[in-house]
C-alpha atoms as a PDB file:
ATOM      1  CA  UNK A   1       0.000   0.000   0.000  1.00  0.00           C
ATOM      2  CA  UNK A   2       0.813   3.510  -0.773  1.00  0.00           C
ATOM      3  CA  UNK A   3       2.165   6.174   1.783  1.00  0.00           C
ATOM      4  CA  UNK A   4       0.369   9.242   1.311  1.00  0.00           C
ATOM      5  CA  UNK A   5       3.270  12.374   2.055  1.00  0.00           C
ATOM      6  CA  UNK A   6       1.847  14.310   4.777  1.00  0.00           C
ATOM      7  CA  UNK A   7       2.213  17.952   5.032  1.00  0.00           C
ATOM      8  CA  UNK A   8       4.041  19.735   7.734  1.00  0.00           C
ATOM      9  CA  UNK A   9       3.881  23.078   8.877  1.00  0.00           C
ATOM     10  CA  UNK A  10       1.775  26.271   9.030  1.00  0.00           C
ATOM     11  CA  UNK A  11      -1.375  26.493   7.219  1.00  0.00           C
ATOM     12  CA  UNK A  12      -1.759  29.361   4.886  1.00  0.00           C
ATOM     13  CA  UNK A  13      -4.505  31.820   4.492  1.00  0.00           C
ATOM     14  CA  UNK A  14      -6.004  30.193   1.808  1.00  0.00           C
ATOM     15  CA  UNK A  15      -6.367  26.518   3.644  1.00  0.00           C
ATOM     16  CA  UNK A  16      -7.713  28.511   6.511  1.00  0.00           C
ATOM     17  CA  UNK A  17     -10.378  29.740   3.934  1.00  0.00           C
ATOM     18  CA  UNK A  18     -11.169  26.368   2.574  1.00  0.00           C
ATOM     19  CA  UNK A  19     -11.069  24.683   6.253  1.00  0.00           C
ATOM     20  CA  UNK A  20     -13.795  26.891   6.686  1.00  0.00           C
ATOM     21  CA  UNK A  21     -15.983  25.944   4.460  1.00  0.00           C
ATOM     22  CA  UNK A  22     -15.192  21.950   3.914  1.00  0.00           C
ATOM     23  CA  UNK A  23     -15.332  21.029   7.796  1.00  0.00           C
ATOM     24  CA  UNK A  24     -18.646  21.720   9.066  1.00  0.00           C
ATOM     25  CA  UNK A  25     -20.160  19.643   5.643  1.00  0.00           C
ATOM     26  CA  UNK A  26     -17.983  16.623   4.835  1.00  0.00           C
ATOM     27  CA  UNK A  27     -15.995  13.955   6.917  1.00  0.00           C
ATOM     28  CA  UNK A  28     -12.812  14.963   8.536  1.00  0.00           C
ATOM     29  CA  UNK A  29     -10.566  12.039   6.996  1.00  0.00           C
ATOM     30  CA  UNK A  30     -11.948  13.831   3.523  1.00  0.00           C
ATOM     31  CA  UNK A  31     -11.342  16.900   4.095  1.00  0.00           C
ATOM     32  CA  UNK A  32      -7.689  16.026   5.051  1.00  0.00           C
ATOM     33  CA  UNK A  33      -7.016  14.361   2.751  1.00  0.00           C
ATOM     34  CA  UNK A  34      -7.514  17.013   0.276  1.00  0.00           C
ATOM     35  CA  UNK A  35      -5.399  18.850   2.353  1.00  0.00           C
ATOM     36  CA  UNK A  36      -2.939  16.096   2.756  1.00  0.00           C
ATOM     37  CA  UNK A  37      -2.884  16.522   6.131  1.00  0.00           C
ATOM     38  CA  UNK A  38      -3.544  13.275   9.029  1.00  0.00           C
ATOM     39  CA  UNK A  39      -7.673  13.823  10.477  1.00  0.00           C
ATOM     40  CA  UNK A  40      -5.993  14.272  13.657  1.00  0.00           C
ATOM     41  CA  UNK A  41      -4.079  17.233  12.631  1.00  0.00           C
ATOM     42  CA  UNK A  42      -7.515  18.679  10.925  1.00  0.00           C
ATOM     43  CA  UNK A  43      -9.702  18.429  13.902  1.00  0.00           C
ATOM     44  CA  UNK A  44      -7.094  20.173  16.224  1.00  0.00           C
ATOM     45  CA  UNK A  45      -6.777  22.752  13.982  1.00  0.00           C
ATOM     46  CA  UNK A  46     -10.665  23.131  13.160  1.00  0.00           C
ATOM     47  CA  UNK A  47     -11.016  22.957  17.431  1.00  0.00           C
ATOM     48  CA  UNK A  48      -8.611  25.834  17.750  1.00  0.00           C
ATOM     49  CA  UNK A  49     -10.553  27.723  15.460  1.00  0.00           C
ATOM     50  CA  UNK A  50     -13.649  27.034  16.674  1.00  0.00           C
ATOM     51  CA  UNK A  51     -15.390  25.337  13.715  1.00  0.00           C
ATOM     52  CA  UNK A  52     -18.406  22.402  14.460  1.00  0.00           C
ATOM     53  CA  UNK A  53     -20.018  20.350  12.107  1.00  0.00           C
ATOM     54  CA  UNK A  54     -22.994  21.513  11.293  1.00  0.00           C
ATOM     55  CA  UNK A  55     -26.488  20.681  12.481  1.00  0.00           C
ATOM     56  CA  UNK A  56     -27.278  18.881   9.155  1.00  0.00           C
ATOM     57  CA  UNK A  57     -24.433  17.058   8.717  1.00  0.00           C
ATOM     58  CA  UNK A  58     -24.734  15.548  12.088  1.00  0.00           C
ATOM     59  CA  UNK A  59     -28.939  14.497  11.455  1.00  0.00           C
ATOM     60  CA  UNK A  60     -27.239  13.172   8.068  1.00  0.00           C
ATOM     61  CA  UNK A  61     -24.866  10.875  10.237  1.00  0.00           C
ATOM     62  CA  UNK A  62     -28.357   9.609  12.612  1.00  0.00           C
ATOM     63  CA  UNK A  63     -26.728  12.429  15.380  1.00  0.00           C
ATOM     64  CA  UNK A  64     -28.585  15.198  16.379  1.00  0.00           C
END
């Protein structure tokens, strides 16, 4: 199997940006991996900057 290279370092302005608007909608291990990032790294980062999934995504999942 494949490694996938992770990314290491700061995030820029524009990956802020699209954080933004990917997390609250779509599954963390997606959203990192268009980032190339681990899901780990993504939800600390998303927790610092106070981002949730949203309400529908969650009733999507069977959470509420």
């Amino acid at each position: 199997m494949a490694t996938r290279k992770t990314v290491k370092g700061r995030w820029s302005k524009s990956d802020i940006n699209l954080l933004r608007r990917l997390f609250p909608n779509n599954p963390t291990a997606r959203v990192a991996a268009r980032f190339g990032r681990t899901a780990k790294t993504v939800e600390r980062k998303a927790y610092r900057m106070g981002l949730k999934k949203s309400r529908k995504y969650l009733k999507s999942l069977g959470r509420t």
